[in-house]
C-alpha atoms as a PDB file:
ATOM      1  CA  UNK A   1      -3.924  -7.131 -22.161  1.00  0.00           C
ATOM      2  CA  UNK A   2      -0.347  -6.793 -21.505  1.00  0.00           C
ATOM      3  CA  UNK A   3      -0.785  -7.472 -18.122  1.00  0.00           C
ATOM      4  CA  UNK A   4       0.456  -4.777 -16.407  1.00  0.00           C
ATOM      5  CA  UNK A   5       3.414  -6.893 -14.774  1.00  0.00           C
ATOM      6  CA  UNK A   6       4.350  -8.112 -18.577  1.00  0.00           C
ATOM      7  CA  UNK A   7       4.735  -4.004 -19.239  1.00  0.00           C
ATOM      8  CA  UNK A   8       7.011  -3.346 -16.585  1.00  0.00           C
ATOM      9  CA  UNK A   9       9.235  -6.422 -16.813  1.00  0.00           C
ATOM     10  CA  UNK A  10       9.600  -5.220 -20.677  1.00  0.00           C
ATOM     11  CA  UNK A  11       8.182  -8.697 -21.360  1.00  0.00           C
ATOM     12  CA  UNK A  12      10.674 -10.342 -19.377  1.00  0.00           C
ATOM     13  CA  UNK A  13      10.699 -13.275 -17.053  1.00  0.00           C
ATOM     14  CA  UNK A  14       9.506 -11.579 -13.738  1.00  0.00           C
ATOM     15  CA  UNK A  15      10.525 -13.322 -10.220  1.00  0.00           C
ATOM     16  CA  UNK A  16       9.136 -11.934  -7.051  1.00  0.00           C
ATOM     17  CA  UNK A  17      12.058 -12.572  -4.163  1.00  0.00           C
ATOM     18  CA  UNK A  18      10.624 -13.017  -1.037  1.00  0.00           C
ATOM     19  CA  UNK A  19      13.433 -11.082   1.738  1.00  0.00           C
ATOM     20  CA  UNK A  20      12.633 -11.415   5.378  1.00  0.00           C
ATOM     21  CA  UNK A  21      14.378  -8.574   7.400  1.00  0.00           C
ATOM     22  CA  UNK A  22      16.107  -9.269  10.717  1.00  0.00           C
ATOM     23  CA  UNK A  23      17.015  -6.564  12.899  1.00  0.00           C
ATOM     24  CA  UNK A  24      18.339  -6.281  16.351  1.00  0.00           C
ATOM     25  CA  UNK A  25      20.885  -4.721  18.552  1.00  0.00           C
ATOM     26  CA  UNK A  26      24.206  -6.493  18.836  1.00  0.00           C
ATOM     27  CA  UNK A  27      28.093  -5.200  20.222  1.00  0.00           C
ATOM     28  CA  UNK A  28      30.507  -4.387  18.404  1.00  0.00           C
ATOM     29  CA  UNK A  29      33.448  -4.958  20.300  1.00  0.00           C
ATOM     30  CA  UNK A  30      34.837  -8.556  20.287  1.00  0.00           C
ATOM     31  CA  UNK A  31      35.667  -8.326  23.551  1.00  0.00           C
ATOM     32  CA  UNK A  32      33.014  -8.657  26.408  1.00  0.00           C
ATOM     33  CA  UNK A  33      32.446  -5.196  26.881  1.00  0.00           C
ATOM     34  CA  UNK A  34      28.822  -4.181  25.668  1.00  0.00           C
ATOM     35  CA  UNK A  35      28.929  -1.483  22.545  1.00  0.00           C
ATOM     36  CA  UNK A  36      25.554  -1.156  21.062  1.00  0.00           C
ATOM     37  CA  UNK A  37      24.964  -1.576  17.328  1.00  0.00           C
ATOM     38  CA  UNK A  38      21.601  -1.625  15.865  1.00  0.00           C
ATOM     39  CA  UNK A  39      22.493  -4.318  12.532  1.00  0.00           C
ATOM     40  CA  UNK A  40      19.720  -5.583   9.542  1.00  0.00           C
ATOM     41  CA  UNK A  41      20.070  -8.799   7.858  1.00  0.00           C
ATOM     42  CA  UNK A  42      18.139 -10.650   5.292  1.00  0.00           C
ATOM     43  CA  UNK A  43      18.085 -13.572   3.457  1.00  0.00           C
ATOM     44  CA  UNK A  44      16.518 -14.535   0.140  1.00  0.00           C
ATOM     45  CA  UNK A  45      13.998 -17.158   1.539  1.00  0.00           C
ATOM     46  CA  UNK A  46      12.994 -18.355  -2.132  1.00  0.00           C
ATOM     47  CA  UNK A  47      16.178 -20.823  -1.540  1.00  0.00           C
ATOM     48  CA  UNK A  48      15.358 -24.528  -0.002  1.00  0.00           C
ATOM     49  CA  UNK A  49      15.390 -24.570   3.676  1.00  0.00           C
ATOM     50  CA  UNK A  50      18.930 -26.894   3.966  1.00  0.00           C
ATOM     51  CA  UNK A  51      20.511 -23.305   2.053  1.00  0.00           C
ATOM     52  CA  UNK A  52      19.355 -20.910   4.343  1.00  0.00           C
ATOM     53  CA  UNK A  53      20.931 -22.810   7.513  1.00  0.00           C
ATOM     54  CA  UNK A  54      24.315 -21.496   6.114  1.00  0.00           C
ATOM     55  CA  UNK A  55      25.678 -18.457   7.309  1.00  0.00           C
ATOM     56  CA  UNK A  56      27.116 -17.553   3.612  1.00  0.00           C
ATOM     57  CA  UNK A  57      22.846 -17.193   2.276  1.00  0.00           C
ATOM     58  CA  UNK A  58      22.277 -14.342   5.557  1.00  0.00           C
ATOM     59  CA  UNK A  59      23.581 -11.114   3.753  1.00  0.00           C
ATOM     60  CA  UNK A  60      24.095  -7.963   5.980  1.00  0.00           C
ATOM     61  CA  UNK A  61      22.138  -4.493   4.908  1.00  0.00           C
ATOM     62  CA  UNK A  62      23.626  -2.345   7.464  1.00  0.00           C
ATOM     63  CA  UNK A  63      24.650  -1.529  10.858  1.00  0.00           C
ATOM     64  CA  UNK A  64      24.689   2.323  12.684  1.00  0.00           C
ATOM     65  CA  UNK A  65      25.478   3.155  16.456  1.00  0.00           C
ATOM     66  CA  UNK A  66      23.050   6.188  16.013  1.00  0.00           C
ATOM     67  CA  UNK A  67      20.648   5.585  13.225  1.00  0.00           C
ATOM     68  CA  UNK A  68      17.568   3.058  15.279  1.00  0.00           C
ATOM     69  CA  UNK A  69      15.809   0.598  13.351  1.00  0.00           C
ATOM     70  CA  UNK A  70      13.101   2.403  12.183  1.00  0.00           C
ATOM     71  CA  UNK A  71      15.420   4.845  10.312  1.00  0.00           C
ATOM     72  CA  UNK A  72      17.708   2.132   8.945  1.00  0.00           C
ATOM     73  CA  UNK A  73      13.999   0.111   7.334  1.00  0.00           C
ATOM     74  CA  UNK A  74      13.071   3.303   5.750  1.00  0.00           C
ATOM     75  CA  UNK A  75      16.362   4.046   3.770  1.00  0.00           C
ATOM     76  CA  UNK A  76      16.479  -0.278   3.128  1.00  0.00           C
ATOM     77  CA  UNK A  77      12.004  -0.502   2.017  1.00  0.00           C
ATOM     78  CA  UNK A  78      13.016   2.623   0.045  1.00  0.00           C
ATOM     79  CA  UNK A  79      15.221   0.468  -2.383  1.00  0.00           C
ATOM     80  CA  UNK A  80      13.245  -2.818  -1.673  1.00  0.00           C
ATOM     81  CA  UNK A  81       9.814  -0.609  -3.028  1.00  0.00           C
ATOM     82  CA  UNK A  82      11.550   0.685  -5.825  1.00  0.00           C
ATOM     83  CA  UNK A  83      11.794  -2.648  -7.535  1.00  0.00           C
ATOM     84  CA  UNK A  84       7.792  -2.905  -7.654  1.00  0.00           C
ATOM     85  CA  UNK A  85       8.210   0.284 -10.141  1.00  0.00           C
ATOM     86  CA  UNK A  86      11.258  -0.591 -11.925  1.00  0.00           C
ATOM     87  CA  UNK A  87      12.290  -4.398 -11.342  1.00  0.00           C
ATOM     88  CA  UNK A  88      15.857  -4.977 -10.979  1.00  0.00           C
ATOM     89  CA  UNK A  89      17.460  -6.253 -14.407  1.00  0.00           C
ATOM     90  CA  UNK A  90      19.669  -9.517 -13.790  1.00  0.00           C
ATOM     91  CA  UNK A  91      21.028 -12.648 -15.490  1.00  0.00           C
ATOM     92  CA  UNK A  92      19.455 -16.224 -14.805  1.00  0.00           C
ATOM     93  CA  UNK A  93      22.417 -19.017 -14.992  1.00  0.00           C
ATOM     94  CA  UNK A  94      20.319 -22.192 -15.877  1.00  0.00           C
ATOM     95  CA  UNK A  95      18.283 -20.157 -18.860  1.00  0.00           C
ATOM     96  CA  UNK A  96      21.413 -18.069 -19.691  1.00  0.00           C
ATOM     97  CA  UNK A  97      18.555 -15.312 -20.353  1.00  0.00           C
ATOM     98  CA  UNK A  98      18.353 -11.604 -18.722  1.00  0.00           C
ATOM     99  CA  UNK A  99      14.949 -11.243 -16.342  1.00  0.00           C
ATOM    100  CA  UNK A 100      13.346  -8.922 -14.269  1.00  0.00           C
ATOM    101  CA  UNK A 101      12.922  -9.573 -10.605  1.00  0.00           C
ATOM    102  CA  UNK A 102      10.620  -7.826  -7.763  1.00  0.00           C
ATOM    103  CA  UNK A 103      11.470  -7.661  -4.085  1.00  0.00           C
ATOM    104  CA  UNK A 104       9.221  -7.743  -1.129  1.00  0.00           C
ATOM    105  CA  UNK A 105       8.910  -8.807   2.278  1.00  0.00           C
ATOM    106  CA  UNK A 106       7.040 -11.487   3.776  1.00  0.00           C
ATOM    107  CA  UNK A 107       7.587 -11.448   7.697  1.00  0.00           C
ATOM    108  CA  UNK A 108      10.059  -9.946  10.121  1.00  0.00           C
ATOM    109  CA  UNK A 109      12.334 -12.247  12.341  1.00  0.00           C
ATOM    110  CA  UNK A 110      13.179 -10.787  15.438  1.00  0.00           C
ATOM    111  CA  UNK A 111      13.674 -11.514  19.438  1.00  0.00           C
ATOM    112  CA  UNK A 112      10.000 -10.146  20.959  1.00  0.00           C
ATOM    113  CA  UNK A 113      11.109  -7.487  22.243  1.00  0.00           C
ATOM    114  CA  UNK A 114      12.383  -6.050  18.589  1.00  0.00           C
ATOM    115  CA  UNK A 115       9.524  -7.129  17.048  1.00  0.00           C
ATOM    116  CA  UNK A 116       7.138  -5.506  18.918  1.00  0.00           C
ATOM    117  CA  UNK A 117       9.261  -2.080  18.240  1.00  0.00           C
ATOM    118  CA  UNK A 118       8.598  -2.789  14.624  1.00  0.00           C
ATOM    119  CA  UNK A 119       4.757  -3.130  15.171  1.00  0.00           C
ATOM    120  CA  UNK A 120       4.513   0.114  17.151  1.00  0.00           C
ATOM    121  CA  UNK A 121       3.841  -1.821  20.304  1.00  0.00           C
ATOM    122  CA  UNK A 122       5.028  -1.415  24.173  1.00  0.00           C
ATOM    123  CA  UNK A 123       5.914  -4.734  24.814  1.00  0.00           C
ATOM    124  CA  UNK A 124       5.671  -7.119  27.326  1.00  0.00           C
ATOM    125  CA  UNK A 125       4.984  -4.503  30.597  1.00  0.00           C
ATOM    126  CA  UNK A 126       1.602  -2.821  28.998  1.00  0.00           C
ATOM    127  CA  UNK A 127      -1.900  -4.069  29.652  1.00  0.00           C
ATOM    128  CA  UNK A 128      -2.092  -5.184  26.162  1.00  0.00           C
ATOM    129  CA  UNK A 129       0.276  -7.603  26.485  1.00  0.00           C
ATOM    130  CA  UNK A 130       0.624  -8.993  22.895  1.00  0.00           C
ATOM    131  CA  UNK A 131       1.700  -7.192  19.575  1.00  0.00           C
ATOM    132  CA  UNK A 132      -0.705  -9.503  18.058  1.00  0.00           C
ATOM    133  CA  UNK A 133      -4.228  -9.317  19.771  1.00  0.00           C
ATOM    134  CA  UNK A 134      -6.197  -6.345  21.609  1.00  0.00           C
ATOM    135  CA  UNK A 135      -7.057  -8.809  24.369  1.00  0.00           C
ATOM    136  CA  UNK A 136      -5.560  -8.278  27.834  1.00  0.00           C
ATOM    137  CA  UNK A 137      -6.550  -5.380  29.905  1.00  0.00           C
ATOM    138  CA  UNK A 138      -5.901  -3.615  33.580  1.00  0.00           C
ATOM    139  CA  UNK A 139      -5.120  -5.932  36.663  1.00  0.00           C
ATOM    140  CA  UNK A 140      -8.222  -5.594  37.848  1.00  0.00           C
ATOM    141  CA  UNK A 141      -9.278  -7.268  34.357  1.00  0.00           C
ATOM    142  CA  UNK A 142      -6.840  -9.890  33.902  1.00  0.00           C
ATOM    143  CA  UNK A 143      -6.727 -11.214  37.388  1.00  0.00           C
ATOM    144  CA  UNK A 144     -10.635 -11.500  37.759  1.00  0.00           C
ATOM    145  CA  UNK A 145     -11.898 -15.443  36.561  1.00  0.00           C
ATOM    146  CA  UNK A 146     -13.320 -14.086  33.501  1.00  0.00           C
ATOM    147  CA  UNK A 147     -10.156 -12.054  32.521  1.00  0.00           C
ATOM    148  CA  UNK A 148      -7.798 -14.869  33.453  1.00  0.00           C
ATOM    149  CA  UNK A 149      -9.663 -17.522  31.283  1.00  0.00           C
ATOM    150  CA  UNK A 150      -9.974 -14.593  28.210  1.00  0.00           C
ATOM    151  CA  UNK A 151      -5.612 -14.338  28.123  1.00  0.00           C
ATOM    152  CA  UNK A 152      -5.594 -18.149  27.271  1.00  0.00           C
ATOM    153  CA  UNK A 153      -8.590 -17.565  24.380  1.00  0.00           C
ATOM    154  CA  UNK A 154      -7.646 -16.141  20.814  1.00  0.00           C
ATOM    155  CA  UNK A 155      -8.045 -12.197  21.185  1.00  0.00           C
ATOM    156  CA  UNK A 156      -8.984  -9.391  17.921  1.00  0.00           C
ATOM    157  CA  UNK A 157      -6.251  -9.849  15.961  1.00  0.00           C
ATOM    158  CA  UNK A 158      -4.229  -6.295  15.500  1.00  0.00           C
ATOM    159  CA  UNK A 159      -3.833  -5.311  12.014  1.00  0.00           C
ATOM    160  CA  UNK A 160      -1.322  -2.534  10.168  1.00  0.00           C
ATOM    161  CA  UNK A 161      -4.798  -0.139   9.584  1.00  0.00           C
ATOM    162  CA  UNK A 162      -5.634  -0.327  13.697  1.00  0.00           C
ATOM    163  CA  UNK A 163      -2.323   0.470  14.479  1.00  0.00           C
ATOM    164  CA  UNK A 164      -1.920   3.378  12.149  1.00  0.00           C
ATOM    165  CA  UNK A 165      -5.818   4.572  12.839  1.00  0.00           C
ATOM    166  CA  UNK A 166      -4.350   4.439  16.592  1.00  0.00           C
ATOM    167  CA  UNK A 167      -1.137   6.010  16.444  1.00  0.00           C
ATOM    168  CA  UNK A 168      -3.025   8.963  14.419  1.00  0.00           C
ATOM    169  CA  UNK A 169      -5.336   9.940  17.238  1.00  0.00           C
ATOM    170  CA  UNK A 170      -2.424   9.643  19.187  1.00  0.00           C
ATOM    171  CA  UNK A 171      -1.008  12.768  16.760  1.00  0.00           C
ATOM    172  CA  UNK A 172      -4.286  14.400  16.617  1.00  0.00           C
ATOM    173  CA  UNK A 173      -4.419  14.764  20.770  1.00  0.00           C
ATOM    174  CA  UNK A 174      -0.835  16.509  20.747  1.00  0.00           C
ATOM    175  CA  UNK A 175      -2.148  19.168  18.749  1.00  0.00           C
ATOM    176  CA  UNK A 176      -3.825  20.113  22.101  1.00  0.00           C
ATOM    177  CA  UNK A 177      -0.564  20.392  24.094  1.00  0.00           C
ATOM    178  CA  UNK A 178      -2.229  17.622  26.851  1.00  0.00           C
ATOM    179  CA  UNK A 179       0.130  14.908  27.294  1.00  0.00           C
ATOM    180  CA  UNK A 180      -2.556  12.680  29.502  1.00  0.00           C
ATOM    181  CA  UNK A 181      -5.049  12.004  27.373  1.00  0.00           C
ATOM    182  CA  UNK A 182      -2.013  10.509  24.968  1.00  0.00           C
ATOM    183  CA  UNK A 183      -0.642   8.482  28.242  1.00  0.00           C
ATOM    184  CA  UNK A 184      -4.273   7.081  28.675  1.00  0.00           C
ATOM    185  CA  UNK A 185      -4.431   5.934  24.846  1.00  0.00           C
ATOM    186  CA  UNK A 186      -1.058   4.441  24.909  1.00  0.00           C
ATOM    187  CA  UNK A 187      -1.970   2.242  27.707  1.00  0.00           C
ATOM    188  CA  UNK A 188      -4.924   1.662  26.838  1.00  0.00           C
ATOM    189  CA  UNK A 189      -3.961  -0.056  23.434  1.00  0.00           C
ATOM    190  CA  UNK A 190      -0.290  -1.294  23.915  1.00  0.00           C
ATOM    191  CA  UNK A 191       0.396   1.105  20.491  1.00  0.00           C
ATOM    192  CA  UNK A 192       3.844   3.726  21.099  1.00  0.00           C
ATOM    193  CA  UNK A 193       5.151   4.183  17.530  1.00  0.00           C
ATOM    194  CA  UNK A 194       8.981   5.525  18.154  1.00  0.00           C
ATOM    195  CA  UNK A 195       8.716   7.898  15.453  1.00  0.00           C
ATOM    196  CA  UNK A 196       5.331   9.514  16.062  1.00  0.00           C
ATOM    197  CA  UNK A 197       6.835   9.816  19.717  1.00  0.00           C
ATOM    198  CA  UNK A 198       9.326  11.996  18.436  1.00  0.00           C
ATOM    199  CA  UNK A 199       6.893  14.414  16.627  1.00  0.00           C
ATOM    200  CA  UNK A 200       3.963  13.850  19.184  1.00  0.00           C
ATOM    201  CA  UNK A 201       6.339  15.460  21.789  1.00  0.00           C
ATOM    202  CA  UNK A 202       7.328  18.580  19.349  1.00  0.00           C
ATOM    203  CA  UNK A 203       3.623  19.541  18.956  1.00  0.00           C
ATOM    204  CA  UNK A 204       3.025  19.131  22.859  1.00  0.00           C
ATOM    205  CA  UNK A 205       6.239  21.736  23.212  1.00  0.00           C
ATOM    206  CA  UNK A 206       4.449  23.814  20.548  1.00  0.00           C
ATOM    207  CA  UNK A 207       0.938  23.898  21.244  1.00  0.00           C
ATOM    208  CA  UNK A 208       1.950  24.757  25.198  1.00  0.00           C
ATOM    209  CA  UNK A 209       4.069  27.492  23.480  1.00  0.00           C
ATOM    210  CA  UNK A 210       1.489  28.870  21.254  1.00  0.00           C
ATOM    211  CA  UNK A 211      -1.293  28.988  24.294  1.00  0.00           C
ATOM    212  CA  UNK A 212       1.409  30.503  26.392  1.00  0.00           C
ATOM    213  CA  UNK A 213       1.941  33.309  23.943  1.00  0.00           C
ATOM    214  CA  UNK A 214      -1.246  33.953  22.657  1.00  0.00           C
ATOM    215  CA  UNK A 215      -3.993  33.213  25.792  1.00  0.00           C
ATOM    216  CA  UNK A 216      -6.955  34.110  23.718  1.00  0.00           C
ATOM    217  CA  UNK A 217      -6.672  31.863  21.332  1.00  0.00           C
ATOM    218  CA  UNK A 218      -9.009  28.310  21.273  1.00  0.00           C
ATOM    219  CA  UNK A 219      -7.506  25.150  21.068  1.00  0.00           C
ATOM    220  CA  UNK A 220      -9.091  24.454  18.224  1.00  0.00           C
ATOM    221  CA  UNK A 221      -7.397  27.342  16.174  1.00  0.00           C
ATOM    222  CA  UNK A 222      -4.135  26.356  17.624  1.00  0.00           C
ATOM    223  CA  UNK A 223      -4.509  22.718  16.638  1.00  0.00           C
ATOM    224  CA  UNK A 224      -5.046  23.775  12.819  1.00  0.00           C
ATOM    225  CA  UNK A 225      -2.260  25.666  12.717  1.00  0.00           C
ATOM    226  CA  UNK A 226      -0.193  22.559  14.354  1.00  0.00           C
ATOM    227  CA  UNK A 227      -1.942  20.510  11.531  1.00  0.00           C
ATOM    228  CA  UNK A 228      -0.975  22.489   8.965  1.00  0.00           C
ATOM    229  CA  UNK A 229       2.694  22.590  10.317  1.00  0.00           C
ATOM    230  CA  UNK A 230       2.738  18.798  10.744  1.00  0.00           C
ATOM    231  CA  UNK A 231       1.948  17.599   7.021  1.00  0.00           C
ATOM    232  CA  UNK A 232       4.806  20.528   5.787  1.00  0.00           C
ATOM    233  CA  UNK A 233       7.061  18.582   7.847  1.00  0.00           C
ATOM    234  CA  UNK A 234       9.120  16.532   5.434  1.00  0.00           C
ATOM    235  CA  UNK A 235      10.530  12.667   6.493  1.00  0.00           C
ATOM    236  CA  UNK A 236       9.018   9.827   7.670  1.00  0.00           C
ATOM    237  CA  UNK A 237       5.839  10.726  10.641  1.00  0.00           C
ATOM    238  CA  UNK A 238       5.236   7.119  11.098  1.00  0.00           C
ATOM    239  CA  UNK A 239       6.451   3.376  11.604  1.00  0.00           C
ATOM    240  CA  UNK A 240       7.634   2.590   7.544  1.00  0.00           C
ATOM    241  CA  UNK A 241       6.976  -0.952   8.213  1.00  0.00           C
ATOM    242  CA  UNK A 242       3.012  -0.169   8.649  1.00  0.00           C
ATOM    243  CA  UNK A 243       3.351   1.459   5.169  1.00  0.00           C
ATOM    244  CA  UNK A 244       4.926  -1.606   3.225  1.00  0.00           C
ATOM    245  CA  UNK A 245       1.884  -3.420   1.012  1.00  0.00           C
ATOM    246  CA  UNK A 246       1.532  -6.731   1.577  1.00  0.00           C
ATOM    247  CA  UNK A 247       3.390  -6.590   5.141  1.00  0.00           C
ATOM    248  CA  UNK A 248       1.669  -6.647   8.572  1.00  0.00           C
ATOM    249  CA  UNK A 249       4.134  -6.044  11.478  1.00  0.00           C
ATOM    250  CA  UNK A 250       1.513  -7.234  13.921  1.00  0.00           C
ATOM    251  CA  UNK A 251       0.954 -10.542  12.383  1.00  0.00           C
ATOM    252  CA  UNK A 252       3.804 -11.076   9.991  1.00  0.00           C
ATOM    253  CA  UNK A 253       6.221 -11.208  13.207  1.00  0.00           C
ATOM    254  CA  UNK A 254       6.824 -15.134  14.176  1.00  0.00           C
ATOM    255  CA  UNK A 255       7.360 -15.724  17.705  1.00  0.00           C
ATOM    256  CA  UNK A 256      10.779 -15.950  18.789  1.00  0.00           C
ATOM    257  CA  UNK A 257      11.723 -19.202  20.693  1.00  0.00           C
ATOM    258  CA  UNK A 258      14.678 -18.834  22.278  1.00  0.00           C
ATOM    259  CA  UNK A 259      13.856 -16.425  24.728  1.00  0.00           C
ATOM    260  CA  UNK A 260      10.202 -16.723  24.458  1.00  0.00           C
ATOM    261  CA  UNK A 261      10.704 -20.868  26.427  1.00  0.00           C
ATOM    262  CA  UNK A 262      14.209 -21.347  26.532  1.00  0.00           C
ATOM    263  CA  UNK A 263      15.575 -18.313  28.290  1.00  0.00           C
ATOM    264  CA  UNK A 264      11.418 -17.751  29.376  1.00  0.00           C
ATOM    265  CA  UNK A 265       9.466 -20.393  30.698  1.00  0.00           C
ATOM    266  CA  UNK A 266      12.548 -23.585  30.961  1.00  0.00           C
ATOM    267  CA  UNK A 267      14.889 -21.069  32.703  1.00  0.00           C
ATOM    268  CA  UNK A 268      12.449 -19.581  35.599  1.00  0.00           C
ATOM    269  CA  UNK A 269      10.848 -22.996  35.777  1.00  0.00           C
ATOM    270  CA  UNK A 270      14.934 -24.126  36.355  1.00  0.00           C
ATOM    271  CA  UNK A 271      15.216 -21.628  38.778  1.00  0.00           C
ATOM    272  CA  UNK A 272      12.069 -21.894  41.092  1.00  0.00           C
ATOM    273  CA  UNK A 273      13.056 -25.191  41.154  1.00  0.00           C
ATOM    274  CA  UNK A 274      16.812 -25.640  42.394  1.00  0.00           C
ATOM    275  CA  UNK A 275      17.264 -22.528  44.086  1.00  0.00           C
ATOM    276  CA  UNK A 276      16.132 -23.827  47.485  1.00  0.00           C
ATOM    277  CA  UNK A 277      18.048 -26.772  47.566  1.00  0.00           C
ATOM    278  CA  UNK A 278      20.394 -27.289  50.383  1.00  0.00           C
ATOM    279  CA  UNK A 279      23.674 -28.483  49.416  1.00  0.00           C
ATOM    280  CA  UNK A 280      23.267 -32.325  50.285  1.00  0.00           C
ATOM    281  CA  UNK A 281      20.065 -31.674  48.090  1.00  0.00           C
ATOM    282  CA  UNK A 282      22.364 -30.442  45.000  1.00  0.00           C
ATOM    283  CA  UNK A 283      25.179 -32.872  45.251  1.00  0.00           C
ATOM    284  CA  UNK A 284      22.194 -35.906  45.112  1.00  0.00           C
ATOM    285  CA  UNK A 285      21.218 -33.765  42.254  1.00  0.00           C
ATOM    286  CA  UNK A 286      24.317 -34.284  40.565  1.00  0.00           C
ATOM    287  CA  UNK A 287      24.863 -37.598  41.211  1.00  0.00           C
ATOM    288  CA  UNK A 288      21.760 -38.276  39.259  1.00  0.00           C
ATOM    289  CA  UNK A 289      21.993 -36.777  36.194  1.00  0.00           C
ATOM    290  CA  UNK A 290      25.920 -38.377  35.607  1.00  0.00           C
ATOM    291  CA  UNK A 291      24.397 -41.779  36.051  1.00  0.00           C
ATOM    292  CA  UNK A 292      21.535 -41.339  33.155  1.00  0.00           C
ATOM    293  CA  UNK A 293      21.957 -43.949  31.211  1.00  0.00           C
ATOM    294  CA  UNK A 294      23.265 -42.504  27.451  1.00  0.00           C
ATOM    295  CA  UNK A 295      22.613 -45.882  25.573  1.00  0.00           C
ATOM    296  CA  UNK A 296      21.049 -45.146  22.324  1.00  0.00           C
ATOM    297  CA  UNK A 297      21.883 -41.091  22.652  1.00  0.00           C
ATOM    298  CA  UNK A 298      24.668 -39.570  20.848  1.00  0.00           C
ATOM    299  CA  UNK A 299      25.015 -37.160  23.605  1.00  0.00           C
ATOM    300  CA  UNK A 300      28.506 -36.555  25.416  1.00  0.00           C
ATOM    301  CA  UNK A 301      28.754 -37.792  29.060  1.00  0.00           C
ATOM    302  CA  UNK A 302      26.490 -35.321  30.968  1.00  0.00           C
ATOM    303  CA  UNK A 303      28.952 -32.976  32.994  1.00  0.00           C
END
């Protein structure tokens, strides 16, 4: 006694604001012409649900042509884990009193394709399939009765300590200067972590340089000296979203509808279906869905 949290809110009120991050690339122009911008938003999901449907409640963080997600999170979970060492100091209306309040964040909205950048995973076109789950596997797996019937079962679940274990072997082979055995892992597990990419490829470049000049030398002597080199390297060497406590990218990333069923399954489903049609076929079509009956809907006239 003090609890710990009673010391550092200087026996202040302490609030912990829960701030899911959304991050995705979006254009800039207003006119149709694509011009990539990588944006972060948040919103303080303490408020009631009917709150957060207003567009005044999402807040931008930031937006960069250049800088990619992962760079914009660390600079934002820099400030967001500074509050969990010194809380920021506000004012609370209703109690007219000054608090203390602590920021963290509790999942990661996203379309799938984002999220599974933020949880170090491939995506959709790897063998693992999902940034969730280990299961899935070669074709020659999934397509076999056994593997089939295991994609529609619950898999091992992925967790921020696999993918971080993972994505540090992945480091640890570089040091060797053999980019297949790193190829093999990656598609293997589904895990490509954009950032160790970058620094997995400069220790390829300098382990092939270092055998090149010096032939003699074991690969073992080379890869502690590349060890060495690679913790004096200063800035971020990994995914900051595997580092934030009490965040799991892999899990704590919701599925995205829209394009998950709406733009997924409904449209190809759509597709398959009225793409053969010969014209007399479409105009019956037509004719159809303008006579539903719209009695009890309050639905305009279906065009």
């Amino acid at each position: 006694m003090p609890h710990h949290l009673q010391v550092l809110a200087n026996n202040e009120e302490l609030y912990v604001i829960m701030l899911p991050l959304w991050c995705d690339d979006v254009s800039g122009n207003r006119s149709k012409q694509y011009n990539k911008h990588i944006n972060i938003y948040m919103a303080n999901s303490n408020l009631p649900g009917h709150l957060l449907q207003q567009e005044y409640f999402v807040r931008f963080v930031s937006t960069s042509p250049h800088a990619s997600s992962p760079e914009q999170f660390s600079a934002v979970l820099d400030d967001i884990k500074a509050t969990q060492t010194d809380p920021i100091h506000c004012f609370k209306a209703d109690t007219q009193t000054t608090v203390r309040v602590i920021l963290q964040v509790p999942v990661l909205p996203a379309d799938n394709p984002q999220q599974s950048e933020e949880a170090s995973h491939m995506g959709g076109n790897t063998n693992c399939k999902s940034r969730k789950s280990t299961k899935g596997g070669p074709h020659e797996v999934t397509e076999s009765d056994t593997g089939y019937h295991e994609l529609y079962m619950c898999g091992p679940p992925r967790s921020a300590p696999i993918v971080r274990s993972q994505i540090a072997e992945q480091v640890c082979l570089a040091r060797y200067g053999i980019s297949k055995p790193i190829e093999t892992l990656q598609t293997a597990t589904g895990i490509k972590d954009k950032i160790a990419q970058h620094w997995i490829e400069i220790l390829l470049a300098k382990a092939r340089e270092m055998k090149k000049a010096s032939p003699g030398r074991s690969s073992e002597d080379i890869a502690r000296d590349l060890e060495a080199w690679f913790i004096a390297q200063p800035g971020d060497k990994i995914n900051p979203l595997l580092l934030v406590e009490g965040l799991d990218p892999s899990q704590d990333t919701p599925v995205e509808i829209l394009h998950t069923i709406l733009l997924g399954i409904i449209k190809y489903c759509w597709h398959n279906l009225h793409t053969s049609w010969k014209e007399v076929q479409q105009n019956l079509f037509v004719i159809c869905l303008q006579s539903t009956d719209l009695d009890g809907l309050s639905v305009p006239p279906i065009r």
